[in-house]
C-alpha atoms as a PDB file:
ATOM      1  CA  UNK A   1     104.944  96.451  54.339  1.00  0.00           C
ATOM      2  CA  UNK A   2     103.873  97.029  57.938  1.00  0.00           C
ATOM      3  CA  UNK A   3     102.037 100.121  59.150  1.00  0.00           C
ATOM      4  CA  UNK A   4     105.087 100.226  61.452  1.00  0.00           C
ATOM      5  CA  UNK A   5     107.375 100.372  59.247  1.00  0.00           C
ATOM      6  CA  UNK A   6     105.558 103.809  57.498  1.00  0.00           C
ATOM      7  CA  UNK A   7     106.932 106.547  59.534  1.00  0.00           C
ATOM      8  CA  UNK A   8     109.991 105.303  59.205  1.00  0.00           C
ATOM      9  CA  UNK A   9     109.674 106.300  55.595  1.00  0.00           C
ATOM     10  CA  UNK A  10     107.910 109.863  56.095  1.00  0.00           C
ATOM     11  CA  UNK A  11     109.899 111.430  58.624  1.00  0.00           C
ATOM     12  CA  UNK A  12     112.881 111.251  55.924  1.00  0.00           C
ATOM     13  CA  UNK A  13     113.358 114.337  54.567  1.00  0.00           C
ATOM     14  CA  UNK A  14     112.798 113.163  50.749  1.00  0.00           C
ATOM     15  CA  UNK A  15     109.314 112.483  51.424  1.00  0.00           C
ATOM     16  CA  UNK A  16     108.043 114.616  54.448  1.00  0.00           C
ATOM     17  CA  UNK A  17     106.932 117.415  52.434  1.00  0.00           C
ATOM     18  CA  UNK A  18     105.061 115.301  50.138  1.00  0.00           C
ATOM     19  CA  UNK A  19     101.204 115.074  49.886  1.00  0.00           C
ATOM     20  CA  UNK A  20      98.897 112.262  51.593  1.00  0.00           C
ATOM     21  CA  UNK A  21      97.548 110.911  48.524  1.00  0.00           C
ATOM     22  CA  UNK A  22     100.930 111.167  46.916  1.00  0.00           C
ATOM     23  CA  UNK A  23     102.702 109.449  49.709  1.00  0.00           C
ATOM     24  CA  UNK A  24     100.372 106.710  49.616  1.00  0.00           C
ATOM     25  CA  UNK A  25     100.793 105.989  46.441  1.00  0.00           C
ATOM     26  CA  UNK A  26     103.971 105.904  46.789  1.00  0.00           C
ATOM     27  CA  UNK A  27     104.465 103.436  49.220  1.00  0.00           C
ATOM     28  CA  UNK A  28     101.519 100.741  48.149  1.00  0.00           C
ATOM     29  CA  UNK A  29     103.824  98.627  46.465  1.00  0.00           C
ATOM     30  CA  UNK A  30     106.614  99.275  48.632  1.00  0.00           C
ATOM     31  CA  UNK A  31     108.056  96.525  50.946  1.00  0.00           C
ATOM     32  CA  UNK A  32     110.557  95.679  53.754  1.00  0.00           C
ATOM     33  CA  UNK A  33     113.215  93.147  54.137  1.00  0.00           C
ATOM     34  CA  UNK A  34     116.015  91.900  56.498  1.00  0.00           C
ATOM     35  CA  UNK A  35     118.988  91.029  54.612  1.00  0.00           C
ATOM     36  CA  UNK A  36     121.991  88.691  55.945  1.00  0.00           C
ATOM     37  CA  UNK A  37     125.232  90.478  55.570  1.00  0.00           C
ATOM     38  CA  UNK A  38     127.116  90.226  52.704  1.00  0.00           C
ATOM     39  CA  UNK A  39     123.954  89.769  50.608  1.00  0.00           C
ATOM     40  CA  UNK A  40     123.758  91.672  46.972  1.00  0.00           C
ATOM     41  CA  UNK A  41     120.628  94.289  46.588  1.00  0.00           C
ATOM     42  CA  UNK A  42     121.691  95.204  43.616  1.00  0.00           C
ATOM     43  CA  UNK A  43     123.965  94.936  40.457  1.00  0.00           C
ATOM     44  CA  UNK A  44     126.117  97.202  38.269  1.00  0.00           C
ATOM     45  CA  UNK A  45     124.480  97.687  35.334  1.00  0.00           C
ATOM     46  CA  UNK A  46     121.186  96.017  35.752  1.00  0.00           C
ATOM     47  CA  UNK A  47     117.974  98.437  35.732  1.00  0.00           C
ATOM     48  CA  UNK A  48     116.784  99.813  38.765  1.00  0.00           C
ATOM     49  CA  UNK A  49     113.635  98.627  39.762  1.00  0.00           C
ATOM     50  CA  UNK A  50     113.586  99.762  43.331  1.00  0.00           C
ATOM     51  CA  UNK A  51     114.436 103.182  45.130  1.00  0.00           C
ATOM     52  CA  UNK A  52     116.636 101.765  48.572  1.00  0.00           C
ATOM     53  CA  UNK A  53     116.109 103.153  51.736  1.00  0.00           C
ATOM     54  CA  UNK A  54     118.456 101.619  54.422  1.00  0.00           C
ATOM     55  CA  UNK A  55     116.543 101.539  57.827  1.00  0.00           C
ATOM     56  CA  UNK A  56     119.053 100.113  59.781  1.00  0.00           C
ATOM     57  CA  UNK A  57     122.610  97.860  59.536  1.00  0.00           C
ATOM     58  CA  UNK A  58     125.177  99.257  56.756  1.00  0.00           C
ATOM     59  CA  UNK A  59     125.084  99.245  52.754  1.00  0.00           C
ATOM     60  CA  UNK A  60     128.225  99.542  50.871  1.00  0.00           C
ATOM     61  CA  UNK A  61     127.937 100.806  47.673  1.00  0.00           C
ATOM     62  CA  UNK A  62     130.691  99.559  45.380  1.00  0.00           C
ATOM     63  CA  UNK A  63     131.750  99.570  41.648  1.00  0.00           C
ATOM     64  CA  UNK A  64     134.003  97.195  39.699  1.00  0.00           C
ATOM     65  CA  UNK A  65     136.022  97.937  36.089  1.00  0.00           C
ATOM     66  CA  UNK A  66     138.258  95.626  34.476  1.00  0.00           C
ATOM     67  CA  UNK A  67     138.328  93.012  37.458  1.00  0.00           C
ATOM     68  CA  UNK A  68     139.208  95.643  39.681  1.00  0.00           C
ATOM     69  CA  UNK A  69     136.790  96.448  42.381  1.00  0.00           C
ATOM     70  CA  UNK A  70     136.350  99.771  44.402  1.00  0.00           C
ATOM     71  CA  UNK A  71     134.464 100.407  47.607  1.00  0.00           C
ATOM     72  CA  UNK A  72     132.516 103.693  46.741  1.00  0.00           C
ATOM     73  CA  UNK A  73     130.438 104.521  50.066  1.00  0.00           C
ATOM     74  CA  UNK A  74     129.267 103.479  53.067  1.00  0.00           C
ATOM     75  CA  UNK A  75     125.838 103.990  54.091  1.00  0.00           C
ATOM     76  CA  UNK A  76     123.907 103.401  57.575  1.00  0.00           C
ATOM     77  CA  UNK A  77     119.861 103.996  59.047  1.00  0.00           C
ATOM     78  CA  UNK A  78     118.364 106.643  56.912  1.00  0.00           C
ATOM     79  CA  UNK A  79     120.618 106.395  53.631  1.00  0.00           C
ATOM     80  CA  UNK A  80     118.441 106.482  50.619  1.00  0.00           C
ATOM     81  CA  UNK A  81     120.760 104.997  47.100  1.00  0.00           C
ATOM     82  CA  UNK A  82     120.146 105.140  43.731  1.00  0.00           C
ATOM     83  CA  UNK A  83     117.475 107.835  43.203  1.00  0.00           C
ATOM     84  CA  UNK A  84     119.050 108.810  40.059  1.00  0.00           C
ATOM     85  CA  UNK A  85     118.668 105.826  38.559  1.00  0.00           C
ATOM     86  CA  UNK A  86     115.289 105.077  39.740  1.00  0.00           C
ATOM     87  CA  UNK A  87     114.387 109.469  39.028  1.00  0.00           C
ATOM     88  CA  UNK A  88     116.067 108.060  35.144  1.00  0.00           C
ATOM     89  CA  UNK A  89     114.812 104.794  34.651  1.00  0.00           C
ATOM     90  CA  UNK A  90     118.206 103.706  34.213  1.00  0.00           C
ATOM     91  CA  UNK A  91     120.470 101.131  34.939  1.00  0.00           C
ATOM     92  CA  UNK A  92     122.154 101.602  38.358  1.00  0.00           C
ATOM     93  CA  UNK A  93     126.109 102.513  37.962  1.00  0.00           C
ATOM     94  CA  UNK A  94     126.940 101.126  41.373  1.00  0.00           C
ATOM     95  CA  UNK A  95     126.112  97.641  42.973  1.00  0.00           C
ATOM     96  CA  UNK A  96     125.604  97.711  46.713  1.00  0.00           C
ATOM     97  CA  UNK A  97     126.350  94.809  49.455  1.00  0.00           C
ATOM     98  CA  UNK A  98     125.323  94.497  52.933  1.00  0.00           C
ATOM     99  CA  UNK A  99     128.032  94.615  55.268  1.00  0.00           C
ATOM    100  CA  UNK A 100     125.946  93.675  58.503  1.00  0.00           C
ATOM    101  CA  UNK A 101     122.460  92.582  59.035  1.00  0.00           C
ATOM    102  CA  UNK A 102     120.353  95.046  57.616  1.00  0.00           C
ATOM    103  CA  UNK A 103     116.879  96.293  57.080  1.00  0.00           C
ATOM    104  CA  UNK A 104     115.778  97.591  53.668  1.00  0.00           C
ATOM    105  CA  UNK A 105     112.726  99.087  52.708  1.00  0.00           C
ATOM    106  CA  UNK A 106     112.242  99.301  48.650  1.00  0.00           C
ATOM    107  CA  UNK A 107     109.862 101.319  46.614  1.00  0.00           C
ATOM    108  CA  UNK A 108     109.020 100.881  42.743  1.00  0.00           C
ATOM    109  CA  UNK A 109     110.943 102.475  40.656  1.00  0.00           C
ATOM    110  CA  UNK A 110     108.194 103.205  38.494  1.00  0.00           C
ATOM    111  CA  UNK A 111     105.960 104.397  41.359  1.00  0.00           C
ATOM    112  CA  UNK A 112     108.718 107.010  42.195  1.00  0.00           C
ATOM    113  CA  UNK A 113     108.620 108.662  38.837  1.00  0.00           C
ATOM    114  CA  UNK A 114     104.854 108.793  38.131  1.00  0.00           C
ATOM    115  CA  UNK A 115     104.805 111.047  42.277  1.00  0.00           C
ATOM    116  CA  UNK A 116     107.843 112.957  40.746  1.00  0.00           C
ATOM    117  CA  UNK A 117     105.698 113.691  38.040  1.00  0.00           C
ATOM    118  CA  UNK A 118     102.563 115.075  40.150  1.00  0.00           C
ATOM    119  CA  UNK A 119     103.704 115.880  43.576  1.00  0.00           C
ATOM    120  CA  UNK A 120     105.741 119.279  43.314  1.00  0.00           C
ATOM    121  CA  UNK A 121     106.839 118.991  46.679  1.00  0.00           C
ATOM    122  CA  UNK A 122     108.308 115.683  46.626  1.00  0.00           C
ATOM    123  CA  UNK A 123     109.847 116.486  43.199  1.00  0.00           C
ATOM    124  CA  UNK A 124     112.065 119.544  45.152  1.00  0.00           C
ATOM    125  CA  UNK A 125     112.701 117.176  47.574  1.00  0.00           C
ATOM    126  CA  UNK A 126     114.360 115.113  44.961  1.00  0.00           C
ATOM    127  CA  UNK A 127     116.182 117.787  43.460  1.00  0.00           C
ATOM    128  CA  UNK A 128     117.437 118.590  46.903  1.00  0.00           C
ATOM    129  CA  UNK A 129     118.572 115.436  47.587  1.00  0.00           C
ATOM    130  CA  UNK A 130     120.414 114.959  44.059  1.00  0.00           C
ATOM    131  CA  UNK A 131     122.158 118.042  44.426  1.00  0.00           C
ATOM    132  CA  UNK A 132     123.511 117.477  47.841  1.00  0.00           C
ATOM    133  CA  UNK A 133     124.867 113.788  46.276  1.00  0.00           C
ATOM    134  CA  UNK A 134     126.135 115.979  43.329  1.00  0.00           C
ATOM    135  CA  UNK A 135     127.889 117.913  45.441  1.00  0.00           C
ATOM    136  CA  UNK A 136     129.502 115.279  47.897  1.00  0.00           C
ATOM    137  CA  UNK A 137     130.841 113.797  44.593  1.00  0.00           C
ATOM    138  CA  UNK A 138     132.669 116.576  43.712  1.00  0.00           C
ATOM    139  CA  UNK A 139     133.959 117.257  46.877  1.00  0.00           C
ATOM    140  CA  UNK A 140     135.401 113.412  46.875  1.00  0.00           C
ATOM    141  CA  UNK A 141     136.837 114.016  43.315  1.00  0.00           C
ATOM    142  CA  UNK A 142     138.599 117.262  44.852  1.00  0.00           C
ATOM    143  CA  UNK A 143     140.154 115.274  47.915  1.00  0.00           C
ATOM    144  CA  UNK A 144     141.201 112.674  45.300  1.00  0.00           C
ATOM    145  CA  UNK A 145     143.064 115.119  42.924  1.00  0.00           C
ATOM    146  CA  UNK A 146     144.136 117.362  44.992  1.00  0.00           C
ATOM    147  CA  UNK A 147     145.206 115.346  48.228  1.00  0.00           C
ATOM    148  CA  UNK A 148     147.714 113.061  48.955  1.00  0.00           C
ATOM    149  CA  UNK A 149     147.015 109.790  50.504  1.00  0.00           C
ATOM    150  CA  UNK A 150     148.364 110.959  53.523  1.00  0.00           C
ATOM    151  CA  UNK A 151     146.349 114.535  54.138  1.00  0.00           C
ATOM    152  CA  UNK A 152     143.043 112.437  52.636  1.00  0.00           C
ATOM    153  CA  UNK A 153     143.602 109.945  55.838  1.00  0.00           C
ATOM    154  CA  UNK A 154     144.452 112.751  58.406  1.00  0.00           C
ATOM    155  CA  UNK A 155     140.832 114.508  56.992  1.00  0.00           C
ATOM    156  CA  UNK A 156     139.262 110.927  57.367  1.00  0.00           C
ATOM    157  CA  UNK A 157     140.089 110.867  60.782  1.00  0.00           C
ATOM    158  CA  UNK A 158     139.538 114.031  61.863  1.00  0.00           C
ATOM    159  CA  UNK A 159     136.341 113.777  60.422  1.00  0.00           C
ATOM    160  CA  UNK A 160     135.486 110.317  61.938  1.00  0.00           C
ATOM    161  CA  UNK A 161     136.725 111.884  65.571  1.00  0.00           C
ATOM    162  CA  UNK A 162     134.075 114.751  65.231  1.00  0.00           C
ATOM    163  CA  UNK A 163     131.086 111.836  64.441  1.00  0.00           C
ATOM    164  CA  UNK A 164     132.413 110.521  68.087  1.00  0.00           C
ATOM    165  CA  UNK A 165     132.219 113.547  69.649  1.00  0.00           C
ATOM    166  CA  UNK A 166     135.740 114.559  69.627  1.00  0.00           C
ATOM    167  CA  UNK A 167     137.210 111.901  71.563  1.00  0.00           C
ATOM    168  CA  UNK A 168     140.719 110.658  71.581  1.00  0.00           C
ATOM    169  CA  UNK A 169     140.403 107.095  70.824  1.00  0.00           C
ATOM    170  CA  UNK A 170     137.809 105.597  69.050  1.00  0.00           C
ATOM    171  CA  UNK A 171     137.247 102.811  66.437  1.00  0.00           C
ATOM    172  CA  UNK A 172     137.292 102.936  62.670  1.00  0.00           C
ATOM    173  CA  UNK A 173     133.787 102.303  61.256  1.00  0.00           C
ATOM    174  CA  UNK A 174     135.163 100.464  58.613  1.00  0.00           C
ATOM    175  CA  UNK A 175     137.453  97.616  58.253  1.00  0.00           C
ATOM    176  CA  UNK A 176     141.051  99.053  56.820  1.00  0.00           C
ATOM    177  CA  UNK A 177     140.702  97.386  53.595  1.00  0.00           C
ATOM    178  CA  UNK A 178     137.615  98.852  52.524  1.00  0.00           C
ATOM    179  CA  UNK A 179     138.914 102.049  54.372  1.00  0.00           C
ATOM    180  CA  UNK A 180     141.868 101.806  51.924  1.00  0.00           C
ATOM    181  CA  UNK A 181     139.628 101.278  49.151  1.00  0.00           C
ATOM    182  CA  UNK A 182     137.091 104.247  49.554  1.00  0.00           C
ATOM    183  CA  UNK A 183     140.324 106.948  50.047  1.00  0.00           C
ATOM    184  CA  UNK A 184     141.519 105.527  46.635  1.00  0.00           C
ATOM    185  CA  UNK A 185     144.663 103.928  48.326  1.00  0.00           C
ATOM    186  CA  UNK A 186     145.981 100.100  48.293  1.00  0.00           C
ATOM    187  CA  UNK A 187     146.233  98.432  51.656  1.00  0.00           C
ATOM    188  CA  UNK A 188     149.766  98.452  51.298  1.00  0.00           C
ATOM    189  CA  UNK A 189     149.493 102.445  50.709  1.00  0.00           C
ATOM    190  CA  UNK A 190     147.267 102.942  54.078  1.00  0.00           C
ATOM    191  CA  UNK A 191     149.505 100.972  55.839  1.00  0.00           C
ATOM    192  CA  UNK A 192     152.295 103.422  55.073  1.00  0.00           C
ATOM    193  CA  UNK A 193     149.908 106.200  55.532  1.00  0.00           C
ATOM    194  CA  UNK A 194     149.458 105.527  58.495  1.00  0.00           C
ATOM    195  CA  UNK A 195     153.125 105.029  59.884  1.00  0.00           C
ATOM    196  CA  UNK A 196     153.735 108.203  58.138  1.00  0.00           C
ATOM    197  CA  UNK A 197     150.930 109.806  60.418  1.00  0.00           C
ATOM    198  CA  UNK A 198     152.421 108.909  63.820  1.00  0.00           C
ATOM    199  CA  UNK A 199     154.583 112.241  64.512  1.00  0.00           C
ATOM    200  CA  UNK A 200     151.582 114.084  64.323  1.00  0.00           C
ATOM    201  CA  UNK A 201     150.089 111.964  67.408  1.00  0.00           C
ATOM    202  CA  UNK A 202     147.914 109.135  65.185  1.00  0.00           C
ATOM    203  CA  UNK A 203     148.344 105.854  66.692  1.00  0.00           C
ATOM    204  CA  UNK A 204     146.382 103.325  64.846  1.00  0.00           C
ATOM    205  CA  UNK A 205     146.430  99.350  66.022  1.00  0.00           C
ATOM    206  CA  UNK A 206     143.666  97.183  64.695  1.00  0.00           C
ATOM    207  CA  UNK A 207     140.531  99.450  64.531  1.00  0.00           C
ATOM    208  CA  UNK A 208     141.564 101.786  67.845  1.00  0.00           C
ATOM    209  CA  UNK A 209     142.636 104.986  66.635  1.00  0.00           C
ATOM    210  CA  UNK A 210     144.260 107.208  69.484  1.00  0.00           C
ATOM    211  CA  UNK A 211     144.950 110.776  68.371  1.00  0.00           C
ATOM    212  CA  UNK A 212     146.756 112.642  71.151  1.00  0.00           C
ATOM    213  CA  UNK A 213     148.032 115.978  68.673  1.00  0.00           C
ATOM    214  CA  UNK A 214     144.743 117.413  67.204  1.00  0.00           C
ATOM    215  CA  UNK A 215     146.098 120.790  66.512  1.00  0.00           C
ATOM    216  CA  UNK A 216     149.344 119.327  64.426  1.00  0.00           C
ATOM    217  CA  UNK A 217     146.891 116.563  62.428  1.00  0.00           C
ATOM    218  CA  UNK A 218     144.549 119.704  61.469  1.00  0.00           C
ATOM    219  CA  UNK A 219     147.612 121.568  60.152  1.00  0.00           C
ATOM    220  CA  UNK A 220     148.630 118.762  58.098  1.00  0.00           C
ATOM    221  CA  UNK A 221     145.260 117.840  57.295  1.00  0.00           C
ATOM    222  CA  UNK A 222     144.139 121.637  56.308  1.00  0.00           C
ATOM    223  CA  UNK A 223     140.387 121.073  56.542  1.00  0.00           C
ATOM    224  CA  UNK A 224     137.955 122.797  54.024  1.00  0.00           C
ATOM    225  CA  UNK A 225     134.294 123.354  54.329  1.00  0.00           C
ATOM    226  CA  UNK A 226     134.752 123.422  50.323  1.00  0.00           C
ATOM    227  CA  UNK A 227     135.883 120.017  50.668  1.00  0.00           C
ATOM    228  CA  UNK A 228     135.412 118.649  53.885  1.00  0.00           C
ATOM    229  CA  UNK A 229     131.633 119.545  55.260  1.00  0.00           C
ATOM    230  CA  UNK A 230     129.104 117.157  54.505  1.00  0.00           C
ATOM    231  CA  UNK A 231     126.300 120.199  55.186  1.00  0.00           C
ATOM    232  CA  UNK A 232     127.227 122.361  52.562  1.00  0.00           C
END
């Protein structure tokens, strides 16, 4: 790994509390790579010998059961993914994909526990981190059980119109079938979804998304922080 490539690493909020000595031990046998897209980091089930840490491009993370496959997450610059598993030394539940060019920086799995085991700092750092991903779990269990496909769209979008700032029209960052795939629909369900969302002012057509009635999507969509913010 580069020098460059370093504070890339410690201005992440996992390991900028951290010690020196700890951090440099951390990252000794830590490297960087460009992947192509659509290139496997890692596999379902297999033990996780590296800690992930997505510098740029996008990761999905995805899971498959029974010859079914599921699109779990997306994650872009700054994303770390499967500290659990590397925190555990166990076998990683999710396999992840590139979906663009991408830049990866990976650290030993083993290295990570033995600084978890010595550097307080870096360990509340990881607890931190695991119970903000516990957290976002539940809250995507909640939208699934409690939602219906169409309200867990309309909070998609409203949330995806915020990330742009609040315009009117802008693009999905996903393509629809994995869109479909992550709000626990079938393409044939989001298709339907979204027909179903055009009297309150959603017009979708290819990746454009136009909303022109804000206020009647949020009634329908009846945003929660319990649910819906990403902070909490």
């Amino acid at each position: 790994m580069r020098e460059s490539d370093i504070p890339a690493i410690r201005s992440l909020e996992l390991f900028r509390e951290m010690a020196d000595e700890s951090f440099a031990e951390l990252v000794r046998g830590a490297y960087v790579q460009n992947f192509p897209p659509n290139m496997d980091l890692i596999l379902e089930g297999d033990q996780c010998d590296f800690l992930h840490i997505v510098i740029d491009g996008t990761v999905e993370l995805f899971a498959n059961w029974s010859d079914r496959e599921t699109a779990m997450t997306i994650l872009r610059g700054g994303a770390t993914f499967i500290l659990a598993a590397a925190i555990r030394d166990a076998p990683n539940l999710m396999s992840a994909r590139t979906l663009e060019r991408s830049r990866i920086i990976m650290l030993p799995a083993e290295d990570v526990r033995l600084v978890f085991e010595k550097d307080h700092a870096f360990a509340r750092a990881v607890v931190m981190e695991l119970a903000y991903c516990y957290r976002g779990v539940i809250k995507g269990v909640k939208g699934l059980k409690l939602r219906t496909s169409i309200e867990r769209l309309a909070n998609y979008l409203l949330k995806s119109q915020k990330k742009f700032g609040g315009a009117s029209e802008f693009s999905l960052p996903v393509e629809k079938r994995r869109l479909a795939s992550i709000l626990g629909m079938t393409p044939e369900n989001l298709s339907r979804s979204i027909k179903s969302l055009r009297p309150y002012g959603v017009e979708i057509a290819g990746q454009v998304v136009k909303i022109t009635k804000p206020d009647d999507l949020k009634t329908l969509a009846k945003p929660t922080s319990l649910i819906d913010d990403p902070r909490s």
